[in-house]
PDB file of N, CA and C in Angstrom:
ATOM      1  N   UNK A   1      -3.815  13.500  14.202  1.00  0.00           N
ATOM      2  CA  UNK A   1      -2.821  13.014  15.129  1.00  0.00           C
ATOM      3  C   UNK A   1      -3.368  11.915  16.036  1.00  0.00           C
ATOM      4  N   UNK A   2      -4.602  11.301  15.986  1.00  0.00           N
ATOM      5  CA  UNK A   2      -4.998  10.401  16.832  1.00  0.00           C
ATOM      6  C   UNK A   2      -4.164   8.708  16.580  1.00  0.00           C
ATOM      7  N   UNK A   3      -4.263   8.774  15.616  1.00  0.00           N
ATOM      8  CA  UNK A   3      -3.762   7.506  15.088  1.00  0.00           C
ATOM      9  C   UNK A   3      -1.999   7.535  15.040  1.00  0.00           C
ATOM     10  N   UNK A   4      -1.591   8.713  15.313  1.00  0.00           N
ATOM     11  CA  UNK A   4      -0.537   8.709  15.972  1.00  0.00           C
ATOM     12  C   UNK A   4      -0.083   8.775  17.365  1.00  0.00           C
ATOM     13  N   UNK A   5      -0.899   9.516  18.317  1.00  0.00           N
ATOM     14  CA  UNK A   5      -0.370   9.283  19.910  1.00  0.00           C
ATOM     15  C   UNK A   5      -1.329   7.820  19.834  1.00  0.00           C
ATOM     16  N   UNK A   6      -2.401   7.116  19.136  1.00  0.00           N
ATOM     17  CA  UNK A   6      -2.490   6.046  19.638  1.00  0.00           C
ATOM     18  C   UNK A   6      -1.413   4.913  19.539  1.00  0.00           C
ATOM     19  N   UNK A   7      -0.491   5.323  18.506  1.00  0.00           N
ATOM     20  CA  UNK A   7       0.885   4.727  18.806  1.00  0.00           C
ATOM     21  C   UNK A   7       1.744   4.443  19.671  1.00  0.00           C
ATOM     22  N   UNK A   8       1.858   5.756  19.909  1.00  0.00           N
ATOM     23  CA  UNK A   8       2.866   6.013  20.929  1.00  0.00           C
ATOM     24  C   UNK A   8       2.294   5.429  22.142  1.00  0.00           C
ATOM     25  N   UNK A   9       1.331   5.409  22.625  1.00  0.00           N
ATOM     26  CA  UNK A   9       0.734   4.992  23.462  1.00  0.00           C
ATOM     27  C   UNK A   9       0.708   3.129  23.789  1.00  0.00           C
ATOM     28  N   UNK A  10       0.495   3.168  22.422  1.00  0.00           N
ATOM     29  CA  UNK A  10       0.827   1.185  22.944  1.00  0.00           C
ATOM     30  C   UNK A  10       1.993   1.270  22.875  1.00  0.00           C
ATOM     31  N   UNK A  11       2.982   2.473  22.469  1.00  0.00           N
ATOM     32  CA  UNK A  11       4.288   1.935  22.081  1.00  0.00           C
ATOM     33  C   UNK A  11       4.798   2.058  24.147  1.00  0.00           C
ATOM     34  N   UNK A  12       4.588   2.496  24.773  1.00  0.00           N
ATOM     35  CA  UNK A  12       4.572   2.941  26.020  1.00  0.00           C
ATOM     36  C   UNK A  12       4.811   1.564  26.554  1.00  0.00           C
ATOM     37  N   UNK A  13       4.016   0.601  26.611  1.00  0.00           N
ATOM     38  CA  UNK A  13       4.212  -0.355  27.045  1.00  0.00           C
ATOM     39  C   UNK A  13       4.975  -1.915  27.068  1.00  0.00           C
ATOM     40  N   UNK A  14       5.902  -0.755  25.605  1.00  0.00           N
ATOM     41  CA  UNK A  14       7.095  -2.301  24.594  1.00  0.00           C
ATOM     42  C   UNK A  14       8.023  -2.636  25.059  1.00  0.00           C
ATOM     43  N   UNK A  15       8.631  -3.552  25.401  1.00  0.00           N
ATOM     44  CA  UNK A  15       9.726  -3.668  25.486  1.00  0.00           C
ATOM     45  C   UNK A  15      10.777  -2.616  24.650  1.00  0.00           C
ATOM     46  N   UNK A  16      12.167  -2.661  25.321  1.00  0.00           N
ATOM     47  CA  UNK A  16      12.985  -2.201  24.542  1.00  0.00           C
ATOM     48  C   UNK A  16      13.131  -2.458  23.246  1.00  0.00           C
ATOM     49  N   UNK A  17      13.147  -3.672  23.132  1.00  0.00           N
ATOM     50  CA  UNK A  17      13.864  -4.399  21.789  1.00  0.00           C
ATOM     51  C   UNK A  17      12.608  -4.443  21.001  1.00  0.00           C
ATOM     52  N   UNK A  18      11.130  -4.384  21.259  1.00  0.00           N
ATOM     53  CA  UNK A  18      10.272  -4.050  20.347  1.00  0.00           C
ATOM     54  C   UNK A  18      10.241  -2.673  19.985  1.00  0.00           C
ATOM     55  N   UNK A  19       9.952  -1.641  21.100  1.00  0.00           N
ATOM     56  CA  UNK A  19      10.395  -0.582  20.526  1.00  0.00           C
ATOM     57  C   UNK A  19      11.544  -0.386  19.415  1.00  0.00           C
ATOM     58  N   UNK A  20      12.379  -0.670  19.557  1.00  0.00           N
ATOM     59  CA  UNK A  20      13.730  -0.694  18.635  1.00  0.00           C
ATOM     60  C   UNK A  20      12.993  -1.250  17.343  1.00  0.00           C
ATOM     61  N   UNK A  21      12.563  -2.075  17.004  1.00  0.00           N
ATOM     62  CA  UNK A  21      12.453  -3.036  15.875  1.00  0.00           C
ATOM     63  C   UNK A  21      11.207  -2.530  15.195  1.00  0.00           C
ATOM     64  N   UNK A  22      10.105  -1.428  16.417  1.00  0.00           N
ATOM     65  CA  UNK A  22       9.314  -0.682  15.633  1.00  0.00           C
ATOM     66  C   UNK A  22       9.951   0.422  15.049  1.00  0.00           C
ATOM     67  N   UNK A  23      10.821   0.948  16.047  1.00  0.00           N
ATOM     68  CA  UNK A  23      11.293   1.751  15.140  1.00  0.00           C
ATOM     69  C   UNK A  23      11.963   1.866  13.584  1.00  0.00           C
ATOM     70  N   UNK A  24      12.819   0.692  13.588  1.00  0.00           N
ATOM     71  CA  UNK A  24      13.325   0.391  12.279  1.00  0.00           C
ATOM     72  C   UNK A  24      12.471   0.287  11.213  1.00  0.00           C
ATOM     73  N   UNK A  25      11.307  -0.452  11.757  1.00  0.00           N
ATOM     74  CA  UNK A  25      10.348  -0.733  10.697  1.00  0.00           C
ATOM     75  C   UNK A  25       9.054   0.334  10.000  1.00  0.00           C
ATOM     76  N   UNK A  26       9.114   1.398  11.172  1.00  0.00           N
ATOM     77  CA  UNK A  26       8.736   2.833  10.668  1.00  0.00           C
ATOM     78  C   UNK A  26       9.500   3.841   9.871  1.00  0.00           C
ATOM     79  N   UNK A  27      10.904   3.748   9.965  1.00  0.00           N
ATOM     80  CA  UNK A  27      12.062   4.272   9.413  1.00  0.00           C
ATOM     81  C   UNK A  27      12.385   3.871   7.933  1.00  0.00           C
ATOM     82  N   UNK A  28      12.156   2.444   7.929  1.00  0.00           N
ATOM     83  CA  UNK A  28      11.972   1.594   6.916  1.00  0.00           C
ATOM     84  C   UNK A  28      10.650   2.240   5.510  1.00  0.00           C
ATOM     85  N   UNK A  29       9.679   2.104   6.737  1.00  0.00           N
ATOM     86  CA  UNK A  29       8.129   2.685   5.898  1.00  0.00           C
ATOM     87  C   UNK A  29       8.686   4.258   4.800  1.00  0.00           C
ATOM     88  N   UNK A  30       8.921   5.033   6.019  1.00  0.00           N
ATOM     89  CA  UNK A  30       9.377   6.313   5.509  1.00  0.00           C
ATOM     90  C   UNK A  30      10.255   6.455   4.088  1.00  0.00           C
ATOM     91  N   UNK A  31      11.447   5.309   4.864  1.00  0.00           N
ATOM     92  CA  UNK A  31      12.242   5.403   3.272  1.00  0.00           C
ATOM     93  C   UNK A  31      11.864   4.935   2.054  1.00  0.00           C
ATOM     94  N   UNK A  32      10.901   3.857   2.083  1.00  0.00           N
ATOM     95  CA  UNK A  32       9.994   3.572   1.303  1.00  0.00           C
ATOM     96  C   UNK A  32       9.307   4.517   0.416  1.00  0.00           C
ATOM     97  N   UNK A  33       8.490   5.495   0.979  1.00  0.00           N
ATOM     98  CA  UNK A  33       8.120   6.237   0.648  1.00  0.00           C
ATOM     99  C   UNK A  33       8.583   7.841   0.302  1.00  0.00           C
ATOM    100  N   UNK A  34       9.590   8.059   0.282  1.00  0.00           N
ATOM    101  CA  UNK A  34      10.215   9.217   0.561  1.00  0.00           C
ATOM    102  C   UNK A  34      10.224   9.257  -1.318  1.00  0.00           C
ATOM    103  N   UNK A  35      10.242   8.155  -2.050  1.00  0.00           N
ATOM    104  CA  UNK A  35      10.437   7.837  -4.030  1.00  0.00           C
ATOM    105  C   UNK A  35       9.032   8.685  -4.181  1.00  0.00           C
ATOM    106  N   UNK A  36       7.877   8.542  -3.345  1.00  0.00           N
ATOM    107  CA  UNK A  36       6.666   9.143  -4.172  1.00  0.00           C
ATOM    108  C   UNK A  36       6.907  10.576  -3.790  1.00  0.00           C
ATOM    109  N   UNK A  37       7.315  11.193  -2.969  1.00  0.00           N
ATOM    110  CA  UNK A  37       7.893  12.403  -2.688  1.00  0.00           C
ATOM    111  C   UNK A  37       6.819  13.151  -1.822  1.00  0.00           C
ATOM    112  N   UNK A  38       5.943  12.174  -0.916  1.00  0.00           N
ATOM    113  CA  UNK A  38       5.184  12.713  -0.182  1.00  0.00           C
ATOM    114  C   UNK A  38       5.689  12.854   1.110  1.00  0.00           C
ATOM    115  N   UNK A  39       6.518  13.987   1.077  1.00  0.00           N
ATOM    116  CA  UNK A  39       7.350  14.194   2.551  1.00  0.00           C
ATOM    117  C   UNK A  39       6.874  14.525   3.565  1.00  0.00           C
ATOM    118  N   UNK A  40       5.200  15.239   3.593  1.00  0.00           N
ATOM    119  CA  UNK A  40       4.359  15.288   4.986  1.00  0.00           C
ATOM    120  C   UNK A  40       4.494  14.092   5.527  1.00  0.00           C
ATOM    121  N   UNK A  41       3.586  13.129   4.452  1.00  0.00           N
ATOM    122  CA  UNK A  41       3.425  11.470   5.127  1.00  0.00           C
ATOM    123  C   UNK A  41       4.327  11.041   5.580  1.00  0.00           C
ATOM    124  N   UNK A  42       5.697  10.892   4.809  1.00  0.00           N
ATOM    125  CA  UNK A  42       7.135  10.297   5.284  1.00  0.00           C
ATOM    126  C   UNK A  42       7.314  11.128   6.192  1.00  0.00           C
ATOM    127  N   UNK A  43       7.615  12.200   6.823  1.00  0.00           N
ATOM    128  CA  UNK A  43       7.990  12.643   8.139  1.00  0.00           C
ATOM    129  C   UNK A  43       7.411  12.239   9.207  1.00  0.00           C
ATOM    130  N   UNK A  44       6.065  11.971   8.948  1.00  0.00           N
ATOM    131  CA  UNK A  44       5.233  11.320  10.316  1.00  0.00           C
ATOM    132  C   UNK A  44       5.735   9.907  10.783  1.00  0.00           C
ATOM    133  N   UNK A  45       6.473   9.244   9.935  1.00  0.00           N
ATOM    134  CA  UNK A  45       6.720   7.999  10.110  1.00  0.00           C
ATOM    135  C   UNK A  45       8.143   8.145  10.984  1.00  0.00           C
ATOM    136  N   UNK A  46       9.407   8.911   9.935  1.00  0.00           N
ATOM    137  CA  UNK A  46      10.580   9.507  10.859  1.00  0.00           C
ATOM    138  C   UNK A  46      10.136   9.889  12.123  1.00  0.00           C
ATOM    139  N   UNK A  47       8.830  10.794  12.422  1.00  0.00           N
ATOM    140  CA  UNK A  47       8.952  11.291  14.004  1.00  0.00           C
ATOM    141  C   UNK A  47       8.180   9.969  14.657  1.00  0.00           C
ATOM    142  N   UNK A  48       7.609   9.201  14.285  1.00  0.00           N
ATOM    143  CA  UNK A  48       7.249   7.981  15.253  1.00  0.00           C
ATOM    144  C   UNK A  48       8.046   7.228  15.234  1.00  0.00           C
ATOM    145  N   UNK A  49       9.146   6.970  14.955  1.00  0.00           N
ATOM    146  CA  UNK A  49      10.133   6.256  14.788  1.00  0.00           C
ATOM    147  C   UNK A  49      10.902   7.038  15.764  1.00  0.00           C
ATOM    148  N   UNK A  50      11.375   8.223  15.770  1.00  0.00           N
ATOM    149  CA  UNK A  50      12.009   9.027  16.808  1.00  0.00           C
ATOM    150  C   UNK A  50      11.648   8.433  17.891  1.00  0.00           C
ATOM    151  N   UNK A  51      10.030   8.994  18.132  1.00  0.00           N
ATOM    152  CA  UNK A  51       9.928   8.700  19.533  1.00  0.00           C
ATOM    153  C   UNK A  51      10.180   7.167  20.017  1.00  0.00           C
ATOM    154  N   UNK A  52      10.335   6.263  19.778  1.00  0.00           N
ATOM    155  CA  UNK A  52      10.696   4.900  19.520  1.00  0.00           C
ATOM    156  C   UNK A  52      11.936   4.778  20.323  1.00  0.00           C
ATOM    157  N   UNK A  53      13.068   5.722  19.101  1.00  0.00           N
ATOM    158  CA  UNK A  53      13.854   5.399  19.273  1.00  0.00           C
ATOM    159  C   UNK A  53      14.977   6.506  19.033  1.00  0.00           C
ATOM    160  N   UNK A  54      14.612   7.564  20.074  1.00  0.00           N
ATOM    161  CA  UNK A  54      15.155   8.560  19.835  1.00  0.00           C
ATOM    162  C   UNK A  54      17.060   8.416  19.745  1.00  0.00           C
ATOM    163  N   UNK A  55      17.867   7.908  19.923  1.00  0.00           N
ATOM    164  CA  UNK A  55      18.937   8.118  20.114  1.00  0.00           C
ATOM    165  C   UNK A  55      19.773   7.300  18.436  1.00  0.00           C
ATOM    166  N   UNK A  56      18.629   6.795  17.751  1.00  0.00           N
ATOM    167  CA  UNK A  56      18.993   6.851  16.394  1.00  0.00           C
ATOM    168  C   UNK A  56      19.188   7.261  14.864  1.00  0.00           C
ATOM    169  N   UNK A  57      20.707   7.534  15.027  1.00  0.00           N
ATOM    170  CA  UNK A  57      21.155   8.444  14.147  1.00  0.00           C
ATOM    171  C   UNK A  57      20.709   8.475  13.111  1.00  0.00           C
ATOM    172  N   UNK A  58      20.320   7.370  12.476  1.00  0.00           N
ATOM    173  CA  UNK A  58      19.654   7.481  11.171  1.00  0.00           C
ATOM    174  C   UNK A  58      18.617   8.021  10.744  1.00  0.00           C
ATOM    175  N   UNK A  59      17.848   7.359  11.832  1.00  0.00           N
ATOM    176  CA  UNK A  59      16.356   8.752  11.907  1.00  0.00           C
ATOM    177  C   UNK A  59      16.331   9.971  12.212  1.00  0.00           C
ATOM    178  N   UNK A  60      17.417  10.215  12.821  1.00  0.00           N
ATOM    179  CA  UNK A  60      17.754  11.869  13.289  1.00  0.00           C
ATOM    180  C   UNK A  60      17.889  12.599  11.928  1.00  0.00           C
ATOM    181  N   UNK A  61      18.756  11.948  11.224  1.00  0.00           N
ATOM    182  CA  UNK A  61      19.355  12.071   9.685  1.00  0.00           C
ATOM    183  C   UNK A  61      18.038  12.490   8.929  1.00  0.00           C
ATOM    184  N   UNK A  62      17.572  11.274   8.704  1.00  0.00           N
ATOM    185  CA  UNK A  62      16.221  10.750   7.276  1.00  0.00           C
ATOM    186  C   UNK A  62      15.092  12.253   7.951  1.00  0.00           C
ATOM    187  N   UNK A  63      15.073  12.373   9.515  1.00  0.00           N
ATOM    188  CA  UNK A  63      14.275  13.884   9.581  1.00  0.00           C
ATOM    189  C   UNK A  63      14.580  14.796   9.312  1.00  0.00           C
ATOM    190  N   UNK A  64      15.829  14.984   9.423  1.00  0.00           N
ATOM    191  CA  UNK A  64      16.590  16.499   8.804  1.00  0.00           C
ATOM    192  C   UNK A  64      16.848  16.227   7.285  1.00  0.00           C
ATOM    193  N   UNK A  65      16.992  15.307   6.983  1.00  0.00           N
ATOM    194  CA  UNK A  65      16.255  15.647   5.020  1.00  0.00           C
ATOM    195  C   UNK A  65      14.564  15.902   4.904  1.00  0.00           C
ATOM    196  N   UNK A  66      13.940  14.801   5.553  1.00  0.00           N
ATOM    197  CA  UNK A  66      12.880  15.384   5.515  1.00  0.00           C
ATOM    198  C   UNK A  66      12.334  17.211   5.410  1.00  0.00           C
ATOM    199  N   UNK A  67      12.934  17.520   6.554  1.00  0.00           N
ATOM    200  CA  UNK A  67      12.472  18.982   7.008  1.00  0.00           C
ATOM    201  C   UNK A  67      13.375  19.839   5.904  1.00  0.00           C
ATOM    202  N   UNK A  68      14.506  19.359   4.946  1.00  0.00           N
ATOM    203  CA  UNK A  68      15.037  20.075   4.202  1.00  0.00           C
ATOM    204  C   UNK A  68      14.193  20.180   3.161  1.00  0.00           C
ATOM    205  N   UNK A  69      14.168  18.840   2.777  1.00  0.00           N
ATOM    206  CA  UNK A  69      12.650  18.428   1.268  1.00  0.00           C
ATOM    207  C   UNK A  69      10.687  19.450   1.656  1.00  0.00           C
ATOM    208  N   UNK A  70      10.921  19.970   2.674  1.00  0.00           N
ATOM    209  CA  UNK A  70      10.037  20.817   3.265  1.00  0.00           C
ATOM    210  C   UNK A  70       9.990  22.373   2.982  1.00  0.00           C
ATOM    211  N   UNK A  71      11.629  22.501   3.378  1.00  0.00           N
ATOM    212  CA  UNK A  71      11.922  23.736   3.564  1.00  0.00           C
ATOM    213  C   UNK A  71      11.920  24.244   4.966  1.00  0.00           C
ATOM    214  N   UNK A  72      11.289  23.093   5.905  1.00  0.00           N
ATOM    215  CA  UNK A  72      11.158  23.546   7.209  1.00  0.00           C
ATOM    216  C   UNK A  72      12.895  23.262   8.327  1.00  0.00           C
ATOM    217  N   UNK A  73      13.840  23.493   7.520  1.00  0.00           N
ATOM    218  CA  UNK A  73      14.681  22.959   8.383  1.00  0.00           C
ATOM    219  C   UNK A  73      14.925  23.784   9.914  1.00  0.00           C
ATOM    220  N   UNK A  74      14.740  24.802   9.960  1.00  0.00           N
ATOM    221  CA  UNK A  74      14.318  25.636  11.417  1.00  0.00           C
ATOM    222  C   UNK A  74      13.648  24.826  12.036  1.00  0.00           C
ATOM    223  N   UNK A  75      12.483  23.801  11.738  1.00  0.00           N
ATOM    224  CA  UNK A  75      11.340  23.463  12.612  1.00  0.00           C
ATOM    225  C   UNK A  75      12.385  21.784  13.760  1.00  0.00           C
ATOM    226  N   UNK A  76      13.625  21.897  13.082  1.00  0.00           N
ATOM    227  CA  UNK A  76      14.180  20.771  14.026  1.00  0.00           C
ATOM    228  C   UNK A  76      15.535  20.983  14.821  1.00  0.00           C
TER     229      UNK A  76
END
């Protein structure tokens, strides 16, 4: 998880509209990857993207498949 709160951490200091545009572009990553079916990796990308940009529906979405493709859907 280091290389993830070190994210969040520069993400702390973005503008809105970068935040936003990271987010898309982590959301982006995820869906990308969601074809090799490595849904640990792809979820990490959905929840940094959350924190980004929590009030978007799509990522709210792409995590709750995630956590379905898991089996963890309780965990959201």
């Amino acid at each position: 998880m280091g290389l993830f709160n070190s994210m969040l951490n520069t993400a702390a200091g973005m503008s809105n509209a970068a935040r936003q545009q990271r987010a898309i572009q982590l959301n982006q990553m995820g869906v990308e990857l969601v074809q090799s079916f490595r849904y640990e990796e792809v979820l990490q990308y959905f929840l940094e993207a959350h924190e980004l940009a929590p009030n978007d529906p799509r990522i709210k979405q792409n995590i709750d498949l995630c956590y379905q493709a898991l089996k963890m859907i309780d965990e959201y």
